[in-house]
PDB file of N, CA and C in Angstrom:
ATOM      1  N   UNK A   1      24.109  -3.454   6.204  1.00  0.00           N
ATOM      2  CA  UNK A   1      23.140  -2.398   6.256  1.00  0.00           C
ATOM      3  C   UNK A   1      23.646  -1.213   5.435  1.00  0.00           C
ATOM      4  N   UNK A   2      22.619  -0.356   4.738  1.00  0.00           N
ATOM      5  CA  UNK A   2      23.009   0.364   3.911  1.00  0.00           C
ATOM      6  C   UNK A   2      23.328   1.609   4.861  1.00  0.00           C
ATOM      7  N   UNK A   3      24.394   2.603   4.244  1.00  0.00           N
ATOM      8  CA  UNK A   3      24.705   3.775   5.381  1.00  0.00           C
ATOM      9  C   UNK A   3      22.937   4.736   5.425  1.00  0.00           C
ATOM     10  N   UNK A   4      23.394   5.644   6.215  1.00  0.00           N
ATOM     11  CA  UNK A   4      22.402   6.354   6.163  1.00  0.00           C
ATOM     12  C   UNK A   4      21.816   7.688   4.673  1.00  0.00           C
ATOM     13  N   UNK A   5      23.054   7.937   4.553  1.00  0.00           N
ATOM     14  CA  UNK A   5      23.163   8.892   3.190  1.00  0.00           C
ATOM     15  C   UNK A   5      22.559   7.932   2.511  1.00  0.00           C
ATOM     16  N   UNK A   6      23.088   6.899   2.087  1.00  0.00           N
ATOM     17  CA  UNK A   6      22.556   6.107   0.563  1.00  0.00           C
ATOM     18  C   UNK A   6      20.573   5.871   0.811  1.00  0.00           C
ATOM     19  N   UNK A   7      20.358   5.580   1.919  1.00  0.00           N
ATOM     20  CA  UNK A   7      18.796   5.566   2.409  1.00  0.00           C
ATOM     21  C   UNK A   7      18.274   6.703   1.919  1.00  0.00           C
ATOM     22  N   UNK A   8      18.821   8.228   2.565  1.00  0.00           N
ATOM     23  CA  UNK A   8      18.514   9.100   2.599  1.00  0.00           C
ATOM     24  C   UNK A   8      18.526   9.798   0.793  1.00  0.00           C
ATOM     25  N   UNK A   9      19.568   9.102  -0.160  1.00  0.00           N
ATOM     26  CA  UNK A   9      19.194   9.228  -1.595  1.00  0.00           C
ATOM     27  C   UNK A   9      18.527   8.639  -2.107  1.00  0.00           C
ATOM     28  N   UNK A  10      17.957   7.227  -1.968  1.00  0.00           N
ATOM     29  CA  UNK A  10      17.310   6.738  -2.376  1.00  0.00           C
ATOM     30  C   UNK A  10      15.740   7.352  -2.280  1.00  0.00           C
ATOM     31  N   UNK A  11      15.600   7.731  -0.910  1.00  0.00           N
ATOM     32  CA  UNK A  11      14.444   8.516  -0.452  1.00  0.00           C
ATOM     33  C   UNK A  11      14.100   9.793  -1.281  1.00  0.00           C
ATOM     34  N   UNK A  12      15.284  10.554  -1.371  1.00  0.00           N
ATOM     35  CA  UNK A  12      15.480  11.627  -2.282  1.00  0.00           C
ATOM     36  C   UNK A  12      14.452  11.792  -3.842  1.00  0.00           C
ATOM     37  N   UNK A  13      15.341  10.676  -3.954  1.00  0.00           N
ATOM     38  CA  UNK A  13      15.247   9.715  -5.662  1.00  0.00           C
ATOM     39  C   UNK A  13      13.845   9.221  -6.007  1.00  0.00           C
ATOM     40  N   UNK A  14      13.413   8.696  -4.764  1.00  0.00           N
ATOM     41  CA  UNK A  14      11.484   8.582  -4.634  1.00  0.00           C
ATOM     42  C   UNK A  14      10.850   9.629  -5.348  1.00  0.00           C
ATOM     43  N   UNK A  15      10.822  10.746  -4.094  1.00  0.00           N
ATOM     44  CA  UNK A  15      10.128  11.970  -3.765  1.00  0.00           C
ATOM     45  C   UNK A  15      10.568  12.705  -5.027  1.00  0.00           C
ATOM     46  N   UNK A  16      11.663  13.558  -5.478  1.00  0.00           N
ATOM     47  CA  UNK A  16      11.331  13.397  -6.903  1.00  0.00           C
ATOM     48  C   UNK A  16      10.792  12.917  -7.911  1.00  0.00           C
ATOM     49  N   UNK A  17      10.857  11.742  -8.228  1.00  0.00           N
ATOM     50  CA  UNK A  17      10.573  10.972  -9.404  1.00  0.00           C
ATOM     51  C   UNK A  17       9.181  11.108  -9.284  1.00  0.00           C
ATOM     52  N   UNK A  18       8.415  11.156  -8.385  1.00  0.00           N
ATOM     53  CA  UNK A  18       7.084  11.669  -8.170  1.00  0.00           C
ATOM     54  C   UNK A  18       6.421  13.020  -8.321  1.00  0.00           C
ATOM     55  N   UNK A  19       7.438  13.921  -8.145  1.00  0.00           N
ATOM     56  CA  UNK A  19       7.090  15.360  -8.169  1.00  0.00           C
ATOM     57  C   UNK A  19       7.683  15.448  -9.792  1.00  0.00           C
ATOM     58  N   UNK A  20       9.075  16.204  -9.875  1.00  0.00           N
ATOM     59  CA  UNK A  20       9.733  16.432 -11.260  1.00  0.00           C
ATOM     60  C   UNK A  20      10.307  15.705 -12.155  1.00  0.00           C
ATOM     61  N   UNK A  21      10.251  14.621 -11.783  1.00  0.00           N
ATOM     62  CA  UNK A  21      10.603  13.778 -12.755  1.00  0.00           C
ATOM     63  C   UNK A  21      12.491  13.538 -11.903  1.00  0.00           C
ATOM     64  N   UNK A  22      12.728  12.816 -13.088  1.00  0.00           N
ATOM     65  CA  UNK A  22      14.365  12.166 -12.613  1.00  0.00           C
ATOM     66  C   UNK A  22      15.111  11.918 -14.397  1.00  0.00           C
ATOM     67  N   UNK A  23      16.281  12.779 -14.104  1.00  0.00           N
ATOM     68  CA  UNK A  23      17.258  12.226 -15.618  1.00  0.00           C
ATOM     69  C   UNK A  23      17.533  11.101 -15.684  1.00  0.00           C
ATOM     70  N   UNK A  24      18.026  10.884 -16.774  1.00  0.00           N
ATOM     71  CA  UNK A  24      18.197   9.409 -17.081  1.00  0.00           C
ATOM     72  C   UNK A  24      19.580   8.636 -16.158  1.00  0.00           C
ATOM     73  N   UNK A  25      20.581   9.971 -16.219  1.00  0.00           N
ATOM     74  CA  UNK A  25      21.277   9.039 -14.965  1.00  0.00           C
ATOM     75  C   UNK A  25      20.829   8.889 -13.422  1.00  0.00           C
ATOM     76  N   UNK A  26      20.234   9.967 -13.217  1.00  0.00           N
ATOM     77  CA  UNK A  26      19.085   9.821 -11.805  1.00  0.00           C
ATOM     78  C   UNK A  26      18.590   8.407 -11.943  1.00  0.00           C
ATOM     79  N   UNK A  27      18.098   7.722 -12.548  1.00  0.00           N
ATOM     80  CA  UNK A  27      17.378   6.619 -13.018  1.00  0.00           C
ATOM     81  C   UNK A  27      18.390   5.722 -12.690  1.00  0.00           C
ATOM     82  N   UNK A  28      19.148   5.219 -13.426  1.00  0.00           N
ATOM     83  CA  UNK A  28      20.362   4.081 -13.917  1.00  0.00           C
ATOM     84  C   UNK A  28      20.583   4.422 -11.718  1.00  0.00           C
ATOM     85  N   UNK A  29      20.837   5.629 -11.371  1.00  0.00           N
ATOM     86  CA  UNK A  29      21.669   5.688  -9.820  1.00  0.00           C
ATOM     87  C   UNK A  29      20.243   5.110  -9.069  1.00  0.00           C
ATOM     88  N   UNK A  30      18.765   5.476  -9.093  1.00  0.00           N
ATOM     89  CA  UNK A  30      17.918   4.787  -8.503  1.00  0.00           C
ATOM     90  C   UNK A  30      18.056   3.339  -8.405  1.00  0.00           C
ATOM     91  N   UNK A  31      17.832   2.608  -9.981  1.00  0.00           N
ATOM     92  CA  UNK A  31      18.175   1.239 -10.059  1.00  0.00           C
ATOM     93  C   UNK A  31      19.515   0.490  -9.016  1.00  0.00           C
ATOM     94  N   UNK A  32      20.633   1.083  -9.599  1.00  0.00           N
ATOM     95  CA  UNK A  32      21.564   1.079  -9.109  1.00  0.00           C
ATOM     96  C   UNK A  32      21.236   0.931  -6.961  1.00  0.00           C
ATOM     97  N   UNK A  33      20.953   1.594  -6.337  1.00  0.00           N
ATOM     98  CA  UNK A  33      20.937   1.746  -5.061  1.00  0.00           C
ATOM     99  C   UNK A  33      19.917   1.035  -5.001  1.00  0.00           C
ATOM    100  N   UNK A  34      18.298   0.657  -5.771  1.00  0.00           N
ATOM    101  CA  UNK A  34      17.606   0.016  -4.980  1.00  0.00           C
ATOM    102  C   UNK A  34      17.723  -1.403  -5.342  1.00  0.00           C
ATOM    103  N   UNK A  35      18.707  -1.932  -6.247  1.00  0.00           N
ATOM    104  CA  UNK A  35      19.407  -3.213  -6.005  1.00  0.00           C
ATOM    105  C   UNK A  35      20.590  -3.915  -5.189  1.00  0.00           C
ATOM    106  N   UNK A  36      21.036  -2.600  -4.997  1.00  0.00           N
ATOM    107  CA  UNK A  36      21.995  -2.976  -3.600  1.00  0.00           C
ATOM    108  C   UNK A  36      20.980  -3.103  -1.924  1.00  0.00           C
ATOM    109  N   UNK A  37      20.215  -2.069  -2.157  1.00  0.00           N
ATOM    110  CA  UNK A  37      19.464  -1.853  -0.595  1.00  0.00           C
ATOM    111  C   UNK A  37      18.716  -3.464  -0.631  1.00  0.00           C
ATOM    112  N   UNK A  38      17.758  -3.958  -1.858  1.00  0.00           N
ATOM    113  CA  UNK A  38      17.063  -5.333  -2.003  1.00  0.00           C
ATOM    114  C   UNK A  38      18.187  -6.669  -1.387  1.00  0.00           C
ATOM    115  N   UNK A  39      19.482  -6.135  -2.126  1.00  0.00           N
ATOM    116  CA  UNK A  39      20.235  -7.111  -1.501  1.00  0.00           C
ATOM    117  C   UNK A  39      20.452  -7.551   0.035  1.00  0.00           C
ATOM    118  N   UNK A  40      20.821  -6.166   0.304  1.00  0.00           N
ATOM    119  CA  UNK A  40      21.484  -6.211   2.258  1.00  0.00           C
ATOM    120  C   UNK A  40      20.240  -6.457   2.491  1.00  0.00           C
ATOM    121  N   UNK A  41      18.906  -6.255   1.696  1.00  0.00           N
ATOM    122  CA  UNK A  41      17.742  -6.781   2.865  1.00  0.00           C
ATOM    123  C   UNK A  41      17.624  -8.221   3.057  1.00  0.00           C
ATOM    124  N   UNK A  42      17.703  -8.794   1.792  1.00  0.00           N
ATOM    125  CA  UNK A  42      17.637 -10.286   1.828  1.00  0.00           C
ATOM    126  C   UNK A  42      18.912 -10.719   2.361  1.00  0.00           C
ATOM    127  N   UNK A  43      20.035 -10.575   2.683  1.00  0.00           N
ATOM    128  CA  UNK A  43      21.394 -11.043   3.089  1.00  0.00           C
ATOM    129  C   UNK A  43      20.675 -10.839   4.708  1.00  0.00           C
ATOM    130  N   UNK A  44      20.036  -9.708   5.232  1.00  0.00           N
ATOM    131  CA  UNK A  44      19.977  -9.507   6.697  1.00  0.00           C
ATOM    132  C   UNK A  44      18.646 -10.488   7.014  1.00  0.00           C
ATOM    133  N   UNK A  45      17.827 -11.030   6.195  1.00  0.00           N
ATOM    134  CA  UNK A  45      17.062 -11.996   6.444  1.00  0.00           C
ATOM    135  C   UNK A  45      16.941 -12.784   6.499  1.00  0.00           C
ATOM    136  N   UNK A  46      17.665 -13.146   5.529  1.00  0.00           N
ATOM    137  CA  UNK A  46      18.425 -15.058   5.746  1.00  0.00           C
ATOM    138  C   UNK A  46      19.402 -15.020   7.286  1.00  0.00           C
ATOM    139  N   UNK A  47      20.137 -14.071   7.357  1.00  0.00           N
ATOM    140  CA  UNK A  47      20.315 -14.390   8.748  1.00  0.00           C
ATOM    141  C   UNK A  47      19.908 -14.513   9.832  1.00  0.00           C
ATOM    142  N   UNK A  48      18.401 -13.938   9.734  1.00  0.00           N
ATOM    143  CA  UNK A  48      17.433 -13.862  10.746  1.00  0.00           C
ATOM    144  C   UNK A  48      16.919 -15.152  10.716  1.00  0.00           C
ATOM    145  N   UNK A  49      16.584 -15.641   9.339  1.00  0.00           N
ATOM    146  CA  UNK A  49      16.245 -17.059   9.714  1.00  0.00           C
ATOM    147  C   UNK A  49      16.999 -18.136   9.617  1.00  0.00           C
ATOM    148  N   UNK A  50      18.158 -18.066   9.708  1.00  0.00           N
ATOM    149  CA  UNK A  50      19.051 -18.782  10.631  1.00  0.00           C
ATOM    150  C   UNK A  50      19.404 -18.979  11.397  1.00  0.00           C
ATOM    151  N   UNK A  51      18.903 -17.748  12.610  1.00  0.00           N
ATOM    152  CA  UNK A  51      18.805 -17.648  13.889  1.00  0.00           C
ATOM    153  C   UNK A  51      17.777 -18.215  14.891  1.00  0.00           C
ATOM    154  N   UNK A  52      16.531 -18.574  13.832  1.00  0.00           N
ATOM    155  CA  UNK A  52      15.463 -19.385  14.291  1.00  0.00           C
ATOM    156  C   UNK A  52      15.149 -20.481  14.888  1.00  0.00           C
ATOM    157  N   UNK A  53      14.865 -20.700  15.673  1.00  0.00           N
ATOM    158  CA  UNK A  53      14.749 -22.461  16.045  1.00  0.00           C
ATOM    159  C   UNK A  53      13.045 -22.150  16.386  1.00  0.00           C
ATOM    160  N   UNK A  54      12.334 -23.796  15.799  1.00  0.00           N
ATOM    161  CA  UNK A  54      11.179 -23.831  16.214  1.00  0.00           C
ATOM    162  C   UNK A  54      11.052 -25.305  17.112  1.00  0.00           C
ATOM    163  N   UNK A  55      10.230 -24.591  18.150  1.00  0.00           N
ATOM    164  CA  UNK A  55      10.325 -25.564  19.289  1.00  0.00           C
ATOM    165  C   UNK A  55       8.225 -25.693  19.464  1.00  0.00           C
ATOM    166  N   UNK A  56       7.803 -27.115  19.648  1.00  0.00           N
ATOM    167  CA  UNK A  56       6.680 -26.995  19.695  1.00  0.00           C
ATOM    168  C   UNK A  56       6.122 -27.148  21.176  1.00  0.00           C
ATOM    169  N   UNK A  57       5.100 -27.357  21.589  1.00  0.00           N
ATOM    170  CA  UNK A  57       4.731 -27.263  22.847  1.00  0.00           C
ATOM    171  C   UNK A  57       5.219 -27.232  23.821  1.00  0.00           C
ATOM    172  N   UNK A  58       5.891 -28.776  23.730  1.00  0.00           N
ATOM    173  CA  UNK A  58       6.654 -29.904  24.636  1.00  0.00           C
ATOM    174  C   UNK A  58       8.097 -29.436  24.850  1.00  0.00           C
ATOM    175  N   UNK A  59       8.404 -28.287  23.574  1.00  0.00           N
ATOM    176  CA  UNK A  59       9.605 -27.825  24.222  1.00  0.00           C
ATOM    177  C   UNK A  59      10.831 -29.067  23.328  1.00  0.00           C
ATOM    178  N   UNK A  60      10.315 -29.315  22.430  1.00  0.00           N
ATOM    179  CA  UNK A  60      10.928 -30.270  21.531  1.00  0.00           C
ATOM    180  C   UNK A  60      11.517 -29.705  19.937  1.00  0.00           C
ATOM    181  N   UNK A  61      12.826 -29.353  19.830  1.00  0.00           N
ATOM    182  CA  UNK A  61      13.046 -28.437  18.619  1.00  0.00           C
ATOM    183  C   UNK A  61      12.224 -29.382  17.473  1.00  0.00           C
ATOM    184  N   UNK A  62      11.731 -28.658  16.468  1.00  0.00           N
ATOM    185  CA  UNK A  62      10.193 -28.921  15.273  1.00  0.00           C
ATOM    186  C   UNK A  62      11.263 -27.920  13.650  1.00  0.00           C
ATOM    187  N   UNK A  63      12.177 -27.479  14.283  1.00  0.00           N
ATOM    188  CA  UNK A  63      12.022 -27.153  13.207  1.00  0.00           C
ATOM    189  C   UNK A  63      12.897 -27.578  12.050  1.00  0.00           C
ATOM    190  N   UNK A  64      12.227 -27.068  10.431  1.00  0.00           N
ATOM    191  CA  UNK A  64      11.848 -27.719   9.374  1.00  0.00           C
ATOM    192  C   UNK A  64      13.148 -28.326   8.981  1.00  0.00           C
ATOM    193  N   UNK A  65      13.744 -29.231   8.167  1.00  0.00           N
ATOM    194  CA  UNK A  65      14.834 -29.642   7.829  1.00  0.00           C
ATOM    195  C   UNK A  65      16.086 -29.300   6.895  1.00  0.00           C
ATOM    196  N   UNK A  66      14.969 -28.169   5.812  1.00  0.00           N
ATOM    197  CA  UNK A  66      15.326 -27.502   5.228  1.00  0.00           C
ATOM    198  C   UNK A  66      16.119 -26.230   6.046  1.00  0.00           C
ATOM    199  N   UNK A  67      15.575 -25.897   6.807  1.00  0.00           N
ATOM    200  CA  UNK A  67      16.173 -24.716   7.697  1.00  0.00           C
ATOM    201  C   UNK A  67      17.292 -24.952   8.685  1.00  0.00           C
ATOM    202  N   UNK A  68      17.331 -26.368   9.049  1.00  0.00           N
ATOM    203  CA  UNK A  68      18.503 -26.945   9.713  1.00  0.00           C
ATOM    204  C   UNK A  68      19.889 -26.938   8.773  1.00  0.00           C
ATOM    205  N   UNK A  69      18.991 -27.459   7.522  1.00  0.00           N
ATOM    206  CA  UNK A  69      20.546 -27.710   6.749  1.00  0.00           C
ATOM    207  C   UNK A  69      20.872 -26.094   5.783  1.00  0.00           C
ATOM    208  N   UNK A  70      20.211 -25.112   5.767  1.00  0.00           N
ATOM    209  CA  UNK A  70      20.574 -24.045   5.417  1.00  0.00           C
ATOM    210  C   UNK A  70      21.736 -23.812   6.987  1.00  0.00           C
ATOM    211  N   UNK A  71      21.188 -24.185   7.899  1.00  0.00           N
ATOM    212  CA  UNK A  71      22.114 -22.878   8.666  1.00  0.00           C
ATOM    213  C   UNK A  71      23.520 -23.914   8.648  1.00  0.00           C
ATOM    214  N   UNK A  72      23.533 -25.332   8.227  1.00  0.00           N
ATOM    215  CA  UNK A  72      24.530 -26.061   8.298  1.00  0.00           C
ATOM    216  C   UNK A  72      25.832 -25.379   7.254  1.00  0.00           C
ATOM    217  N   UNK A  73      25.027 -24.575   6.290  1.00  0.00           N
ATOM    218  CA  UNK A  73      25.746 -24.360   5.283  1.00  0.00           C
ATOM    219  C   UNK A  73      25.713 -24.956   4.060  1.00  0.00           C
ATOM    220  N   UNK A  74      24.714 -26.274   3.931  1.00  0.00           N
ATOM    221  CA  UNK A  74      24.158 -26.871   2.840  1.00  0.00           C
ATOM    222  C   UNK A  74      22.767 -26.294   2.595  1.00  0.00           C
ATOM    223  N   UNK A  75      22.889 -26.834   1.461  1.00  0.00           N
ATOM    224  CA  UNK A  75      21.331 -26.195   0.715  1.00  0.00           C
ATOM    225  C   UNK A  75      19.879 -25.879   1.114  1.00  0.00           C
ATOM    226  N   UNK A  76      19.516 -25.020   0.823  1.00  0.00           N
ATOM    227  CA  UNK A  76      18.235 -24.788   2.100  1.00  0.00           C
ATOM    228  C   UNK A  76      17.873 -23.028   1.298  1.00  0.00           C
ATOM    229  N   UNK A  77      17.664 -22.310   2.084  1.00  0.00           N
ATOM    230  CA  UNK A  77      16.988 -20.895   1.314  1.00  0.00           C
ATOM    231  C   UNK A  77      17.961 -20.444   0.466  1.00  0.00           C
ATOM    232  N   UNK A  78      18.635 -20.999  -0.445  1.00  0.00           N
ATOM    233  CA  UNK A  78      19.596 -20.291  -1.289  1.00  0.00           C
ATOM    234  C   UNK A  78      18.734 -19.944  -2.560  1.00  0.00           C
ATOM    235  N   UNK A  79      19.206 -18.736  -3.376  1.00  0.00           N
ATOM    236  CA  UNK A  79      18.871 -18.638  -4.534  1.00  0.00           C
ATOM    237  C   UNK A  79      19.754 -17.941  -5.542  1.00  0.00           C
TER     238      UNK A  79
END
């Protein structure tokens, strides 16, 4: 998870770039932070769905095979 400051610049970095504009290293530091924040999001989501199990009515685990063998550690939501 990203700290709170780096949220809180990125937010910054918005709300400017909308009002006065942003320098060119303002820019390169936007890029910069909102490819790290894209990251920890997808790193904290794949773990979420690795945490998943799908169970159908009967109470019988259903879920997909692909998602079994991701959380095995073989191939499955990688990219």
């Amino acid at each position: 998870m990203l700290s709170k400051e780096k949220i809180a610049r990125i937010n910054e970095l918005a709300n400017r770039s909308k009002t006065t504009g942003l320098t060119k290293k303002e820019v390169e530091e936007q890029k910069k932070l909102r490819a790290e924040y894209v990251k920890t999001f997808r790193t904290s989501f794949k773990e979420q769905l690795h945490s998943v199990k799908v169970v159908d009515e009967k109470g019988q685990d259903v879920t997909p095979k692909k998602l079994k063998d991701a959380k095995k550690g073989n191939k499955g939501f990688q990219h």
